[in-house]
C-alpha atoms as a PDB file:
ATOM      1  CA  UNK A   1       0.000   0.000   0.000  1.00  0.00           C
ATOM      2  CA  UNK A   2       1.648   3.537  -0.702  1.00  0.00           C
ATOM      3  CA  UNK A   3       0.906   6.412   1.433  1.00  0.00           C
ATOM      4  CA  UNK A   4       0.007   9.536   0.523  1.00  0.00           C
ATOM      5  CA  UNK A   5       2.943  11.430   2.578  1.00  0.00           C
ATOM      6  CA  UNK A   6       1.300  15.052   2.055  1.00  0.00           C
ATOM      7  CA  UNK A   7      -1.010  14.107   4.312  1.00  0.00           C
ATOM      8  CA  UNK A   8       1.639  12.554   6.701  1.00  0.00           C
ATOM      9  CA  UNK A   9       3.038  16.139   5.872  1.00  0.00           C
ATOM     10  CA  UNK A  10       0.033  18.749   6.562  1.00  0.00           C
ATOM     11  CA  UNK A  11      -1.060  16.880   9.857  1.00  0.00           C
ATOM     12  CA  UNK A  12       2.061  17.218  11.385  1.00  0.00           C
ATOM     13  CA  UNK A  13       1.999  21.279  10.928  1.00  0.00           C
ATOM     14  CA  UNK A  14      -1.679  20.789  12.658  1.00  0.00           C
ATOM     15  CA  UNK A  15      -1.715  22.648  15.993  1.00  0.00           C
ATOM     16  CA  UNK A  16      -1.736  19.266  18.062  1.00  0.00           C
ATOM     17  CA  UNK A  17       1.668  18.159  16.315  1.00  0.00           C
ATOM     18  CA  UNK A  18       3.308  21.356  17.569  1.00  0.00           C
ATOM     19  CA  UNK A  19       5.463  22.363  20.281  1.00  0.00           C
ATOM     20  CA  UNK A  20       2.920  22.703  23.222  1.00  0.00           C
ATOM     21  CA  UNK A  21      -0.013  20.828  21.652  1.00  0.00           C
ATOM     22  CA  UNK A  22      -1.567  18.192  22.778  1.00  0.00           C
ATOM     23  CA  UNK A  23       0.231  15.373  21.122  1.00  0.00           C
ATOM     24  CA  UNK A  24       3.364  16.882  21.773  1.00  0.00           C
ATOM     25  CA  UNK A  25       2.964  17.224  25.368  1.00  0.00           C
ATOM     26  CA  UNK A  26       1.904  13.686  26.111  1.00  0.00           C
ATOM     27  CA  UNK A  27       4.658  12.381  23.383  1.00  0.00           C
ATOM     28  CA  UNK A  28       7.316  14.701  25.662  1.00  0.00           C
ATOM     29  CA  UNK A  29       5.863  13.615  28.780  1.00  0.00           C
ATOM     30  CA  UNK A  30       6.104  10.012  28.503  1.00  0.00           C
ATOM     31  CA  UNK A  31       2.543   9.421  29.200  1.00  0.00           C
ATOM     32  CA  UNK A  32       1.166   5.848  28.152  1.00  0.00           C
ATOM     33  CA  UNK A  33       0.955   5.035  24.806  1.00  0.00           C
ATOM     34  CA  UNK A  34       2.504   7.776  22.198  1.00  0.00           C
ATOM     35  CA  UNK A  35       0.948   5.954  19.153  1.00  0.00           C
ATOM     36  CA  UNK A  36      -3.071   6.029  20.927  1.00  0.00           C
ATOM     37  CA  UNK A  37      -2.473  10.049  21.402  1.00  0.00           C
ATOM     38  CA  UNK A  38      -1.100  10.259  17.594  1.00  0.00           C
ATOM     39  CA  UNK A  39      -4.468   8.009  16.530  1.00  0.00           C
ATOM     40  CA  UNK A  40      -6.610   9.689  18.720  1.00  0.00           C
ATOM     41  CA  UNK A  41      -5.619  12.984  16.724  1.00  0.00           C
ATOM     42  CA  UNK A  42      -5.995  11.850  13.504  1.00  0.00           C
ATOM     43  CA  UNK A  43      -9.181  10.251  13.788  1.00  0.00           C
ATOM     44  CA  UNK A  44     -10.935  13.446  14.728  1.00  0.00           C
ATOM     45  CA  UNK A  45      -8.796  15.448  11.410  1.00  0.00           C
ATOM     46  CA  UNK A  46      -9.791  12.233   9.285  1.00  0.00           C
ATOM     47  CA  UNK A  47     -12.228  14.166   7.444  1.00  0.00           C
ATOM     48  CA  UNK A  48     -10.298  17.378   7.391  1.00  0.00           C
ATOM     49  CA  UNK A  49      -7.356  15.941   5.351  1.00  0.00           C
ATOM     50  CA  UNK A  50      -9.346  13.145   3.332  1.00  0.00           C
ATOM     51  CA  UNK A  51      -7.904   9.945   4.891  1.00  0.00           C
ATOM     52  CA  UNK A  52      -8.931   6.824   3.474  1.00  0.00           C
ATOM     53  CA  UNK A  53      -9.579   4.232   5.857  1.00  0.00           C
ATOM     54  CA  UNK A  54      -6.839   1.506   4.629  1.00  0.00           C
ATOM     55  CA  UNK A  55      -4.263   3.980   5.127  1.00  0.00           C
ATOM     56  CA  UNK A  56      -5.184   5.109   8.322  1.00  0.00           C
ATOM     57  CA  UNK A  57      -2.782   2.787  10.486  1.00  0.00           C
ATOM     58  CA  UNK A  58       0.013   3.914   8.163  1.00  0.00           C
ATOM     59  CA  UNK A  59      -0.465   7.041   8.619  1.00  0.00           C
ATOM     60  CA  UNK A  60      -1.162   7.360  12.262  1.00  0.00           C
ATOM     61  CA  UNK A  61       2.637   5.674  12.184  1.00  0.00           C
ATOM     62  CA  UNK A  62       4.103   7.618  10.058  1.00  0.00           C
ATOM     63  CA  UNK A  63       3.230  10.818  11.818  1.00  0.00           C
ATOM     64  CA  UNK A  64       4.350   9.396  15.338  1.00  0.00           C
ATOM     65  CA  UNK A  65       7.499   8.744  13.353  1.00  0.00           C
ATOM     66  CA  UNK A  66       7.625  12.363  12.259  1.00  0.00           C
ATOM     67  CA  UNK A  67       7.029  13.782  15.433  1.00  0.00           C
ATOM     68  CA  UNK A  68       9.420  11.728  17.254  1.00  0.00           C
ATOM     69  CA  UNK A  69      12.290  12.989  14.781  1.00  0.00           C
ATOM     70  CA  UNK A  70      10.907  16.721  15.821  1.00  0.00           C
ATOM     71  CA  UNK A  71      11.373  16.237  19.212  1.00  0.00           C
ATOM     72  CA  UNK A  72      14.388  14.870  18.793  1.00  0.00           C
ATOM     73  CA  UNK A  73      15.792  17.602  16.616  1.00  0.00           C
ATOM     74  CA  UNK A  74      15.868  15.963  13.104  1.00  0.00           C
END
């Protein structure tokens, strides 16, 4: 399956995905699962940025992936 990485892309400059949003915070704070706070996001902005529903794992993992390498710097 290939994934449509704009949309990997435009979530992750969604306020959530930002330093001091939601997803950020609990990602930085090392509460409980990262990847249920990264699905839990997307699901509500699956609408919003047209996400079909047999890429919605993938995506959901490649923006955790993306917003780990932010935190860390990369």
């Amino acid at each position: 399956m290939t994934i449509n990485y704009l949309i990997v892309e435009n979530i992750l400059k969604e306020a959530e995905f930002k330093p001091g949003g939601m997803v950020w915070k609990h990602i930085t704070s090392g509460r409980s699962d990262s990847l249920v706070a990264v699905r839990s996001a997307v699901d509500r902005m699956r609408e919003l940025h047209d996400i079909p529903d047999n890429q919605f794992n993938a995506v959901c993992n490649e923006v955790l992936k993306g917003i780990q390498a932010k935190i860390a710097g990369f």
